[in-house]
PDB file of N, CA and C in Angstrom:
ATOM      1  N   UNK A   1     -15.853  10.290   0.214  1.00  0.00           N
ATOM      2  CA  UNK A   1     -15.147  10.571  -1.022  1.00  0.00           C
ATOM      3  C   UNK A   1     -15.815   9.858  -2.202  1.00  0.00           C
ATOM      4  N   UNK A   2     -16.258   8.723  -1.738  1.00  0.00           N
ATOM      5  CA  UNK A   2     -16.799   7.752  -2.809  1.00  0.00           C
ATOM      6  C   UNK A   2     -18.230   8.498  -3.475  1.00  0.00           C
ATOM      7  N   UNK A   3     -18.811   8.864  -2.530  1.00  0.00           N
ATOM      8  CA  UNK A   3     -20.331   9.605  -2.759  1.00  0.00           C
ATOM      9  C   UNK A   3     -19.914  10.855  -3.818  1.00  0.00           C
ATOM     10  N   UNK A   4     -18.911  11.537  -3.466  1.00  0.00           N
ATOM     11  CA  UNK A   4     -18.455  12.947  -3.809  1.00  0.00           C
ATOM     12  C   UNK A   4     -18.203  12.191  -5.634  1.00  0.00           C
ATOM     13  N   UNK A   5     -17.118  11.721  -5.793  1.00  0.00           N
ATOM     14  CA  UNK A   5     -17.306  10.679  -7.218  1.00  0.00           C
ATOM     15  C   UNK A   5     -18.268  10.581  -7.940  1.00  0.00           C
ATOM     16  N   UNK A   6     -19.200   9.737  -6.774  1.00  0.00           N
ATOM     17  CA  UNK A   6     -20.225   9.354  -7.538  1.00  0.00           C
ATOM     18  C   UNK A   6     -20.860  10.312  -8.148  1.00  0.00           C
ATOM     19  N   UNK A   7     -21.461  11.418  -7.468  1.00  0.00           N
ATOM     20  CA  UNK A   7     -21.966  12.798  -8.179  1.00  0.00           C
ATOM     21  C   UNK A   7     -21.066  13.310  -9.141  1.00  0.00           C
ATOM     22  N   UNK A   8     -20.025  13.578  -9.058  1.00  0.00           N
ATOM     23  CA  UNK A   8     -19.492  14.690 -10.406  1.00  0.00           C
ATOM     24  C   UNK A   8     -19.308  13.536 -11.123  1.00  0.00           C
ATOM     25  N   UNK A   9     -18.875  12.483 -11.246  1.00  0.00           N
ATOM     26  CA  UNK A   9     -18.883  11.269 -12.589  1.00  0.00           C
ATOM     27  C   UNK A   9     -19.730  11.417 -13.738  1.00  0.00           C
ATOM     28  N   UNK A  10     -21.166  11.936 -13.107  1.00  0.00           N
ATOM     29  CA  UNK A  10     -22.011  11.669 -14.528  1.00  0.00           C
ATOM     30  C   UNK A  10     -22.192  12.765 -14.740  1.00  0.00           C
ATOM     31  N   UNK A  11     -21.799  13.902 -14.287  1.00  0.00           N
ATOM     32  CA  UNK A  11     -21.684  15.145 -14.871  1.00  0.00           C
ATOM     33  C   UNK A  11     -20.768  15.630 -15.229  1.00  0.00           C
ATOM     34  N   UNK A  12     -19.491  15.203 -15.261  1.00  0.00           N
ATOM     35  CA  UNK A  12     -18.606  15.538 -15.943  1.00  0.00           C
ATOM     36  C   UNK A  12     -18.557  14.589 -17.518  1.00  0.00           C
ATOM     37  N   UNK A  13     -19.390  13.533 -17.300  1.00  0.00           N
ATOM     38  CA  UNK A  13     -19.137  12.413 -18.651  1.00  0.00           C
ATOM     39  C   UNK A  13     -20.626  13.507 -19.610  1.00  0.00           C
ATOM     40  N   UNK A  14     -21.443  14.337 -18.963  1.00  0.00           N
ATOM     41  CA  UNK A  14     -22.417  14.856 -19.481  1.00  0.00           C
ATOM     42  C   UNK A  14     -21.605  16.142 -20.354  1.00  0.00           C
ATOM     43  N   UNK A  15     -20.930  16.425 -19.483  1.00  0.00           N
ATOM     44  CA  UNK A  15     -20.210  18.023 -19.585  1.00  0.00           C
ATOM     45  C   UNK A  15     -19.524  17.438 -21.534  1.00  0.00           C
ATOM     46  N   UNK A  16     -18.421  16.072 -20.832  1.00  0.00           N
ATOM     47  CA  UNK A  16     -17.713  15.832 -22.052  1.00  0.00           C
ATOM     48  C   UNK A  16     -17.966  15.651 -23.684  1.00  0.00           C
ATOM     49  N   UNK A  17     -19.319  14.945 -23.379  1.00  0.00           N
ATOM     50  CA  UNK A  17     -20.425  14.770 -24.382  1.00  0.00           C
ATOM     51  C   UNK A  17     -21.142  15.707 -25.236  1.00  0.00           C
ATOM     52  N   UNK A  18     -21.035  17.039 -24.546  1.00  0.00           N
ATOM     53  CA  UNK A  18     -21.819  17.661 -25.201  1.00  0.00           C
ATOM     54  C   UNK A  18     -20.914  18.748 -26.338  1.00  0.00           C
ATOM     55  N   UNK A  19     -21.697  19.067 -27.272  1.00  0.00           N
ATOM     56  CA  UNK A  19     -20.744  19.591 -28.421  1.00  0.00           C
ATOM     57  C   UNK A  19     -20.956  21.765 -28.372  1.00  0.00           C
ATOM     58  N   UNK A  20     -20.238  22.257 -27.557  1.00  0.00           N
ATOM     59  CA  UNK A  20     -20.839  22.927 -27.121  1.00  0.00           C
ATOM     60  C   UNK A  20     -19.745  24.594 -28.379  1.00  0.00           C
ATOM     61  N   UNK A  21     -19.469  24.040 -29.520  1.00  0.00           N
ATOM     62  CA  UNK A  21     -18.763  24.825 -30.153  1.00  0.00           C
ATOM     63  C   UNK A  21     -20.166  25.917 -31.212  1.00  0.00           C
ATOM     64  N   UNK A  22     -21.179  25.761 -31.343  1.00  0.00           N
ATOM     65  CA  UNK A  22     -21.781  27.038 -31.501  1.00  0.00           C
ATOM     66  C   UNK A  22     -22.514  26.636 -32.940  1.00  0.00           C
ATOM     67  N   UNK A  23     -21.085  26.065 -33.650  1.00  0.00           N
ATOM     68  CA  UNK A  23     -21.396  26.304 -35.079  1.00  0.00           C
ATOM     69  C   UNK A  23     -22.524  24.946 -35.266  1.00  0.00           C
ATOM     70  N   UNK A  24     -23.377  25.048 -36.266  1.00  0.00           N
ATOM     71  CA  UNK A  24     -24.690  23.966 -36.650  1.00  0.00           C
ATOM     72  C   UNK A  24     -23.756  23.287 -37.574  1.00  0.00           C
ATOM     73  N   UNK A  25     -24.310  21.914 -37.381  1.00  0.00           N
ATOM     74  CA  UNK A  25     -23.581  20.502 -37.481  1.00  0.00           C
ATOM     75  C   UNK A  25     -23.832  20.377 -39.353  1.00  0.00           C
ATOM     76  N   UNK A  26     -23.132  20.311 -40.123  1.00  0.00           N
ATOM     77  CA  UNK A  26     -23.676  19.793 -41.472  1.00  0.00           C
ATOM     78  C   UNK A  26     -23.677  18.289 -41.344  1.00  0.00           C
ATOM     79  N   UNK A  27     -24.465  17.981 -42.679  1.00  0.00           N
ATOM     80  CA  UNK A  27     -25.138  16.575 -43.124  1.00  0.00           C
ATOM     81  C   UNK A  27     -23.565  16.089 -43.787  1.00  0.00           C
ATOM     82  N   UNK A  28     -23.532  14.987 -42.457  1.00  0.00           N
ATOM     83  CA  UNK A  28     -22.355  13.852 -43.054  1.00  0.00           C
ATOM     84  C   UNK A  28     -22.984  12.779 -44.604  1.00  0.00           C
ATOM     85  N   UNK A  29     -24.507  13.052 -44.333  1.00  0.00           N
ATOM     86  CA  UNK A  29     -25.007  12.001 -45.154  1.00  0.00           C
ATOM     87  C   UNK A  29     -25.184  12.331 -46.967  1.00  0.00           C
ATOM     88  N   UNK A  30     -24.785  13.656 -47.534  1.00  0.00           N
ATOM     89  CA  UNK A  30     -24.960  13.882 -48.532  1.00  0.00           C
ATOM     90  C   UNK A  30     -23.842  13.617 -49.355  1.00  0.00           C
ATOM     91  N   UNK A  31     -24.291  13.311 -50.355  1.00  0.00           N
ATOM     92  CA  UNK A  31     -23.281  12.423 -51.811  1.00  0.00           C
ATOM     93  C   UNK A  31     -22.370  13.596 -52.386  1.00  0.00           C
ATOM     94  N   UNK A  32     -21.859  14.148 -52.373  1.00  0.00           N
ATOM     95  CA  UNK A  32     -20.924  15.207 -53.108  1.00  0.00           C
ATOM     96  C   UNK A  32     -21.317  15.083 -54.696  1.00  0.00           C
ATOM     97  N   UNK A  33     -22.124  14.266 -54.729  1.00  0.00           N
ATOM     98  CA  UNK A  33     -22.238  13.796 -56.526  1.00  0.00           C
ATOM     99  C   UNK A  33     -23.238  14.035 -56.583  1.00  0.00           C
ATOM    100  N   UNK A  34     -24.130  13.798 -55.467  1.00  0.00           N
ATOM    101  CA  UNK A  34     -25.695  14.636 -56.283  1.00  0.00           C
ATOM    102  C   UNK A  34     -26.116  15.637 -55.398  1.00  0.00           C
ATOM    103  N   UNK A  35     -25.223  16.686 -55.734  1.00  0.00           N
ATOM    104  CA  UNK A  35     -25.790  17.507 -54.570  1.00  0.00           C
ATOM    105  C   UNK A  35     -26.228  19.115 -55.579  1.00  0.00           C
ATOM    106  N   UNK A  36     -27.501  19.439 -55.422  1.00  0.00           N
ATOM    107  CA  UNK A  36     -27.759  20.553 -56.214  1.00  0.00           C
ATOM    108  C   UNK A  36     -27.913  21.928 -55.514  1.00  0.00           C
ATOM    109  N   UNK A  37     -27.893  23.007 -56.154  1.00  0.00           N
ATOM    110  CA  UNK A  37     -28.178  23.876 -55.537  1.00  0.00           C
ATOM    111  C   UNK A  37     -29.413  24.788 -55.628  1.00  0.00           C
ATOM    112  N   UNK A  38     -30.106  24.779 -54.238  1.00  0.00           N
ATOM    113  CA  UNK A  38     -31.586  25.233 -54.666  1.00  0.00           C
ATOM    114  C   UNK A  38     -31.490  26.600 -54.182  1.00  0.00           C
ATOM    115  N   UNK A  39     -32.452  27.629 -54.592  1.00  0.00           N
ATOM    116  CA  UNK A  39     -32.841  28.583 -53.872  1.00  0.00           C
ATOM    117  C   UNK A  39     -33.568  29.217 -53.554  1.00  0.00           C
ATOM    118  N   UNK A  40     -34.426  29.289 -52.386  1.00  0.00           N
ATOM    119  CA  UNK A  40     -36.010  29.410 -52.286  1.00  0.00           C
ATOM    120  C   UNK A  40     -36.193  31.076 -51.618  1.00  0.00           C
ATOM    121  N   UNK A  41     -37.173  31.190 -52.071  1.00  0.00           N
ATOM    122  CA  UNK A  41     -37.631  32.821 -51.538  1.00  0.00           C
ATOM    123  C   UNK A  41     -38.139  32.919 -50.086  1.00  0.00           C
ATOM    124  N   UNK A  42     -37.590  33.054 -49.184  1.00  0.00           N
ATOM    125  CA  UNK A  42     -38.360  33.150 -47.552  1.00  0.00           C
ATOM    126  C   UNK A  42     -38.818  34.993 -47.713  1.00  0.00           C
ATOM    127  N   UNK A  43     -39.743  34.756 -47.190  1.00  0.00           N
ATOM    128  CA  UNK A  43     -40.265  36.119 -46.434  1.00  0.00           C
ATOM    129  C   UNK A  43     -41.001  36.346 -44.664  1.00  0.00           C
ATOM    130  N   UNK A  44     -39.862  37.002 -44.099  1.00  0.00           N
ATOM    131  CA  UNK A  44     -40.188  37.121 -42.784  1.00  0.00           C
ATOM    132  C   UNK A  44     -38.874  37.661 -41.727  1.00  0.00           C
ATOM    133  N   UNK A  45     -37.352  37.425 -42.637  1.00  0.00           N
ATOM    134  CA  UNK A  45     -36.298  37.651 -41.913  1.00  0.00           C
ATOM    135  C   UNK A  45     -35.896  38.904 -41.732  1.00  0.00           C
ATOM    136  N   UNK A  46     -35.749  39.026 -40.761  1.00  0.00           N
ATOM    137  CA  UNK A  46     -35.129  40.679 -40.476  1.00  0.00           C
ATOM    138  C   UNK A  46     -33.860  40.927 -39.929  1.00  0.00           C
ATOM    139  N   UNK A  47     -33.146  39.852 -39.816  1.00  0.00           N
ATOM    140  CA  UNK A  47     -31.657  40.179 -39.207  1.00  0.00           C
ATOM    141  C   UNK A  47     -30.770  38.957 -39.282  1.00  0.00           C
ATOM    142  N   UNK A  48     -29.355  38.700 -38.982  1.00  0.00           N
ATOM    143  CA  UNK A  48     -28.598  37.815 -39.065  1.00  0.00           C
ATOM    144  C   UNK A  48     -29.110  36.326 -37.656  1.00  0.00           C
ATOM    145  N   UNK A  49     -29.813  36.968 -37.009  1.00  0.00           N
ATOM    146  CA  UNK A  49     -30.056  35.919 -36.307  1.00  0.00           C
ATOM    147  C   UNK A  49     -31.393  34.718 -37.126  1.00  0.00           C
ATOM    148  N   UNK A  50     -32.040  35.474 -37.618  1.00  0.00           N
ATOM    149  CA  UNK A  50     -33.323  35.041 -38.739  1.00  0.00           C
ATOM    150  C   UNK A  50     -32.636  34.010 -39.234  1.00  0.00           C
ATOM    151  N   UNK A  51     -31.042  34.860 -40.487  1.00  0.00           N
ATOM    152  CA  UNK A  51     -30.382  33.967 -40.974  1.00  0.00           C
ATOM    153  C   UNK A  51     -30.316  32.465 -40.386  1.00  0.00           C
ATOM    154  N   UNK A  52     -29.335  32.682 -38.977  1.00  0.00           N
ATOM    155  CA  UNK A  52     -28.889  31.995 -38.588  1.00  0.00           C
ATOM    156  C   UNK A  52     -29.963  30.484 -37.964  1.00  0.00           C
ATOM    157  N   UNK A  53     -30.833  31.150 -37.750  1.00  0.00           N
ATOM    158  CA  UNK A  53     -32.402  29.907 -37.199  1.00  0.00           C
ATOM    159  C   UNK A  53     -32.618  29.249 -38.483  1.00  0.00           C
ATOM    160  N   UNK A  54     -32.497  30.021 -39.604  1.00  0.00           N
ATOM    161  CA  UNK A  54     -32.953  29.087 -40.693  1.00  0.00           C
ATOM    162  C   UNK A  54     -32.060  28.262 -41.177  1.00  0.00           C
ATOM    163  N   UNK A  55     -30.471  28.838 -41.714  1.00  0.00           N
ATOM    164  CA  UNK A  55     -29.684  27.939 -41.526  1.00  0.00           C
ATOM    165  C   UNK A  55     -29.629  26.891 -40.417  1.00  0.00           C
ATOM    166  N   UNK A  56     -29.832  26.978 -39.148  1.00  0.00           N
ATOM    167  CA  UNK A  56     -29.584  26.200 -38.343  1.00  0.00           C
ATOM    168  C   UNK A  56     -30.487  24.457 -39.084  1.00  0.00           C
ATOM    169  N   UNK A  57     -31.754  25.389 -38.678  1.00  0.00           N
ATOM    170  CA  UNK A  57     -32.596  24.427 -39.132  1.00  0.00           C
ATOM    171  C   UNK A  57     -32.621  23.604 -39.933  1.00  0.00           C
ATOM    172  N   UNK A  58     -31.904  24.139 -41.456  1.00  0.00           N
ATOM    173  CA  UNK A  58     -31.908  23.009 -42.290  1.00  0.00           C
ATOM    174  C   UNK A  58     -30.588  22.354 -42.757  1.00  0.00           C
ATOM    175  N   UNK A  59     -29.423  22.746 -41.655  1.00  0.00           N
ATOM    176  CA  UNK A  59     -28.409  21.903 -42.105  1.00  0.00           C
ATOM    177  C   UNK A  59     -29.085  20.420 -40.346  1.00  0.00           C
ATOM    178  N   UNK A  60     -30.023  20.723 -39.871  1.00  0.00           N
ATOM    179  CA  UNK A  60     -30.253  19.702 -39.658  1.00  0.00           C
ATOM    180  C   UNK A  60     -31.151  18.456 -40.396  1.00  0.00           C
ATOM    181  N   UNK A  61     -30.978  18.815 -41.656  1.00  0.00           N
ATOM    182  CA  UNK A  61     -31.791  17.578 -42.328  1.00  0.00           C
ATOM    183  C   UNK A  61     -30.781  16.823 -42.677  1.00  0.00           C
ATOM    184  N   UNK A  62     -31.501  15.439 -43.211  1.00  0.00           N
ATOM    185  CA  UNK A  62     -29.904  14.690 -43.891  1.00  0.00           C
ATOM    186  C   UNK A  62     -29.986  15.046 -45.197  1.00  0.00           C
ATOM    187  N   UNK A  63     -29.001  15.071 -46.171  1.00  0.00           N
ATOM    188  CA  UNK A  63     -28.633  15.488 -47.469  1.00  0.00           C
ATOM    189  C   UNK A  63     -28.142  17.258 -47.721  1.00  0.00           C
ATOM    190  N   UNK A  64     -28.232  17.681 -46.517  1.00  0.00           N
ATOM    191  CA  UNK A  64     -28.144  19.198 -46.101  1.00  0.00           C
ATOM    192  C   UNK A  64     -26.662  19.655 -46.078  1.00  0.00           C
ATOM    193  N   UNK A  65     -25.706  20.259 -47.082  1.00  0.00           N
ATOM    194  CA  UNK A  65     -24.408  20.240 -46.767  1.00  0.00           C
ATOM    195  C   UNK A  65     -24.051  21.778 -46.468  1.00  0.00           C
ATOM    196  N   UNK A  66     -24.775  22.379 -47.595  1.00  0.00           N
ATOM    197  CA  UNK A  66     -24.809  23.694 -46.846  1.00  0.00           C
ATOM    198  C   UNK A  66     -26.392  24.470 -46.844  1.00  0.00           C
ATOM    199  N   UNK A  67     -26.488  26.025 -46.032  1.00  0.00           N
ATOM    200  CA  UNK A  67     -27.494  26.855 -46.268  1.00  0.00           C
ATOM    201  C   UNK A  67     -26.993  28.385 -45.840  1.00  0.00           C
ATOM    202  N   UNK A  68     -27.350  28.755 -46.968  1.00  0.00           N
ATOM    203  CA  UNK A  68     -27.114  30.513 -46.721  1.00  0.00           C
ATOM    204  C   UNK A  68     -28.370  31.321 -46.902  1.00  0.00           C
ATOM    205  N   UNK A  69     -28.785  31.770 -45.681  1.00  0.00           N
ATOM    206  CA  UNK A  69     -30.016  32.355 -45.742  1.00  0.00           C
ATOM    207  C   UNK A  69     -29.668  34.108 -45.925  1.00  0.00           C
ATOM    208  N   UNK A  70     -30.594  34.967 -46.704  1.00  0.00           N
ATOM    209  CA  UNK A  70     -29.940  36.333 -46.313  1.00  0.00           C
ATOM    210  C   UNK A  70     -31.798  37.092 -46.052  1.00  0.00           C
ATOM    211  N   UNK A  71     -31.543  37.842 -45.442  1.00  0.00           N
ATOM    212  CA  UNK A  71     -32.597  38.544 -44.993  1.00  0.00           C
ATOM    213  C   UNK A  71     -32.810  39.775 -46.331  1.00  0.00           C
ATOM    214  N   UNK A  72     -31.742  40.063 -46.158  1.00  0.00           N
ATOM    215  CA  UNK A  72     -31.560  41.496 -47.411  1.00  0.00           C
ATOM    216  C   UNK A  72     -32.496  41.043 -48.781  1.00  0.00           C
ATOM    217  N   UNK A  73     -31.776  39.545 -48.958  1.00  0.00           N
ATOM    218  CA  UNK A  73     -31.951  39.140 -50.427  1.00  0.00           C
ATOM    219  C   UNK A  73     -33.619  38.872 -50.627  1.00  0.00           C
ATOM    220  N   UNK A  74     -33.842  38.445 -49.278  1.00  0.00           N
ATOM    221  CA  UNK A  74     -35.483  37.436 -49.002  1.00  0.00           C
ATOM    222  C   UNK A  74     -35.310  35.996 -49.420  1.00  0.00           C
ATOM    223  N   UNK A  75     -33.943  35.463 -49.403  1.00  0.00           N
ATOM    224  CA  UNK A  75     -34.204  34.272 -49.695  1.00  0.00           C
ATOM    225  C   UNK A  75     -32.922  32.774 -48.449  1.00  0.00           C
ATOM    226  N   UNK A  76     -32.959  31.821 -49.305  1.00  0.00           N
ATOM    227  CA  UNK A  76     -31.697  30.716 -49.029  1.00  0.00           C
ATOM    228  C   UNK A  76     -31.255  30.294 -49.849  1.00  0.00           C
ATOM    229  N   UNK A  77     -30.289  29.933 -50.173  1.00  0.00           N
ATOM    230  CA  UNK A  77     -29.349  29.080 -50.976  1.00  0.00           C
ATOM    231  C   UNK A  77     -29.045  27.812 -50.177  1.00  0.00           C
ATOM    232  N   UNK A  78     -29.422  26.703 -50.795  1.00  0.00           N
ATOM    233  CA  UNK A  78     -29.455  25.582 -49.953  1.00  0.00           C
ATOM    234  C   UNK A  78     -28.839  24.350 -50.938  1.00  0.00           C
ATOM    235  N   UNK A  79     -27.701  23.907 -50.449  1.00  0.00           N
ATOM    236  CA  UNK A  79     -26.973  22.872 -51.107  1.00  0.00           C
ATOM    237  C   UNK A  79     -27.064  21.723 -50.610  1.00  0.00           C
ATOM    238  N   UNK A  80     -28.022  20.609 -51.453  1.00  0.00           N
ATOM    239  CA  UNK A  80     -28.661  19.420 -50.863  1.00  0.00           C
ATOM    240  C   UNK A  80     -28.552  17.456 -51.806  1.00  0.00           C
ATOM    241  N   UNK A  81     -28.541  16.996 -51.392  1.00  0.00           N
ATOM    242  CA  UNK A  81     -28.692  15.768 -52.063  1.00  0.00           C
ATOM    243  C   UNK A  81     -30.133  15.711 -52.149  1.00  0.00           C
ATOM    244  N   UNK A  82     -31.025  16.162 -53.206  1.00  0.00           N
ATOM    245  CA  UNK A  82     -32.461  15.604 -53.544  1.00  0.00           C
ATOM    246  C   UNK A  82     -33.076  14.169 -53.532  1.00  0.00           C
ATOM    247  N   UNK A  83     -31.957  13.276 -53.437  1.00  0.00           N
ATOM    248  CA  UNK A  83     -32.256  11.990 -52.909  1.00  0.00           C
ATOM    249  C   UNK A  83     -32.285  11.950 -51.547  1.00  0.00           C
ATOM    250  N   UNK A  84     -32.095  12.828 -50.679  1.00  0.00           N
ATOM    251  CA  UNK A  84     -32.011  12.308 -49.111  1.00  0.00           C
ATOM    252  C   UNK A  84     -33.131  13.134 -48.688  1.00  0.00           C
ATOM    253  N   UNK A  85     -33.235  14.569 -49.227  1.00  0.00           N
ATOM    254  CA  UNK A  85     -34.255  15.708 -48.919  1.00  0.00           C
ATOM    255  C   UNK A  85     -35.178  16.257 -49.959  1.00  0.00           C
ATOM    256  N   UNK A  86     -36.307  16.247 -49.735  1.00  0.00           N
ATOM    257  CA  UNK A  86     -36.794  16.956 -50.859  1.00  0.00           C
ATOM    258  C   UNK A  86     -37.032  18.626 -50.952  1.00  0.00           C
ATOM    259  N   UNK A  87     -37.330  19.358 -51.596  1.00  0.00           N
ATOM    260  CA  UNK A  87     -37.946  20.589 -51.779  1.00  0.00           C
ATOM    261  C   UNK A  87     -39.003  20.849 -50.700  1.00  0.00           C
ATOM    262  N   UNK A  88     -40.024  19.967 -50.353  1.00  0.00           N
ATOM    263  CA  UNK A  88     -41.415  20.009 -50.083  1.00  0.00           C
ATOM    264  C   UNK A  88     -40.818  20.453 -48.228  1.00  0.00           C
ATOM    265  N   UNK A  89     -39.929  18.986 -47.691  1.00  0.00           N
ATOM    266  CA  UNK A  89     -39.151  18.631 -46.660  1.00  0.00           C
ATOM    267  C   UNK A  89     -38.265  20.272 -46.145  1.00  0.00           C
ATOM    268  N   UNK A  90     -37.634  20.792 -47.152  1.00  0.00           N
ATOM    269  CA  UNK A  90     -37.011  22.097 -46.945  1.00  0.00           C
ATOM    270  C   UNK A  90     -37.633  23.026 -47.130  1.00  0.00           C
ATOM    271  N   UNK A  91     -38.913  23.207 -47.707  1.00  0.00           N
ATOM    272  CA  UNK A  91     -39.933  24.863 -47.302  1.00  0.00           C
ATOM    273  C   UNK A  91     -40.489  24.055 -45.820  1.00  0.00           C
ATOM    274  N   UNK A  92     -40.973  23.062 -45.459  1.00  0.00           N
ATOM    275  CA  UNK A  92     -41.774  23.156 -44.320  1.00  0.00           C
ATOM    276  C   UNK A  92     -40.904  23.159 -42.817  1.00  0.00           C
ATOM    277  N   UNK A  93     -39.469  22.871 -43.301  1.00  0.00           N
ATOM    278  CA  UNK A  93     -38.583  23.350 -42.167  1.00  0.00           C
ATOM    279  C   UNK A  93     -37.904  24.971 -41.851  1.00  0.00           C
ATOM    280  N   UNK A  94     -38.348  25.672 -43.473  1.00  0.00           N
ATOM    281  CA  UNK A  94     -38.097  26.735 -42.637  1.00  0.00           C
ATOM    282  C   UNK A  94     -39.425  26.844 -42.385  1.00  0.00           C
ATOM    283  N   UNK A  95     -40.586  26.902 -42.665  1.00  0.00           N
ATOM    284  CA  UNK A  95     -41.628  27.317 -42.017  1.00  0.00           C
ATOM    285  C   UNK A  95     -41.923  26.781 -40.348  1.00  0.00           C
ATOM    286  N   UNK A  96     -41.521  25.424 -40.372  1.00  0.00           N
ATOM    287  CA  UNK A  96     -41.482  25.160 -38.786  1.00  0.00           C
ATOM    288  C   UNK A  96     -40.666  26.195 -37.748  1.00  0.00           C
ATOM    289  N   UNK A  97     -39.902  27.385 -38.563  1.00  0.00           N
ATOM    290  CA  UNK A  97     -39.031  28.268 -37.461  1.00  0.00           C
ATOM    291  C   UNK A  97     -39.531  29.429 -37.430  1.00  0.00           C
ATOM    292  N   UNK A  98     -40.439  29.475 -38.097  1.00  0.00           N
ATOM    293  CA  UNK A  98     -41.475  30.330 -38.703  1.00  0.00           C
ATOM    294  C   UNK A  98     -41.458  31.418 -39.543  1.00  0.00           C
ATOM    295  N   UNK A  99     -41.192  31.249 -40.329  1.00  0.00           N
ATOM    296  CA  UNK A  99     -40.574  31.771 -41.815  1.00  0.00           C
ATOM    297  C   UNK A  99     -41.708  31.489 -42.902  1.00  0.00           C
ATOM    298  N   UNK A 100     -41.804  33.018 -44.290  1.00  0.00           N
ATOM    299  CA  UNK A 100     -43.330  31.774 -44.980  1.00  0.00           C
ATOM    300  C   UNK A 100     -42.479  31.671 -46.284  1.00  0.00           C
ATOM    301  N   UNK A 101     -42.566  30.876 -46.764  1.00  0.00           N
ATOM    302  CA  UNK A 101     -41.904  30.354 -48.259  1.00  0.00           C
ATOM    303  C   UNK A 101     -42.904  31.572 -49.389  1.00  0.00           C
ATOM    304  N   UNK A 102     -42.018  32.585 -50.345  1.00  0.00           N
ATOM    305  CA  UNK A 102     -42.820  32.736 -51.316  1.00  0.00           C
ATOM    306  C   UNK A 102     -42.933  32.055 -52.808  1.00  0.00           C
ATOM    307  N   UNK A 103     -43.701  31.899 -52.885  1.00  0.00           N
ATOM    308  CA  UNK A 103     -44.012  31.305 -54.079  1.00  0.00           C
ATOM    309  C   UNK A 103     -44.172  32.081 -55.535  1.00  0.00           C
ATOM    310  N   UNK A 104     -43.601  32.142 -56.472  1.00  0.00           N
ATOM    311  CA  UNK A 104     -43.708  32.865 -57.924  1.00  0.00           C
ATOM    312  C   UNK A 104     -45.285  32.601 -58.468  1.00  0.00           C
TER     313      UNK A 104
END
């Protein structure tokens, strides 16, 4: 019985741990006071999942509170603390999902 324990113990404390609700985590770390709103031109998305990788991606930065990517539009709307993230920091993360930033 003891053995039987021992196995499901750390997999159930694994199971408990994990955050398995879907939605991408926003940035606890951004100031509500300096938070601007940027919006950059992506070219490469073709569907709501596109959306969703790029949003994903950059509400994992810190200063990241929100991101609305649209495929239709070709772009994101990205609501950020410029003290925690920069511009430079948010084109090369969507490009890390592989997305290309256009430039005017």
């Amino acid at each position: 019985m003891k053995k039987i324990i021992l196995l499901v113990l750390p997999f159930l404390a694994l199971m408990l741990s994990c955050d398995n609700s879907g939605e991408p985590k926003k940035s606890v770390n951004a100031n509500p006071d300096q938070l601007v709103e940027i919006q950059v031109a992506v070219e490469g998305m073709t569907c709501g999942g596109c959306e969703n990788t790029v949003n994903t991606e950059l509400l994992k930065l810190s200063g990241v509170s929100e991101a609305k990517a649209s495929h239709v539009e070709k772009n994101v709307v990205i609501k950020v603390d410029t003290l925690l993230t920069s511009l430079i920091e948010l084109e090369t993360s969507i490009e890390r999902v592989g997305y290309t930033i256009i430039n005017d």
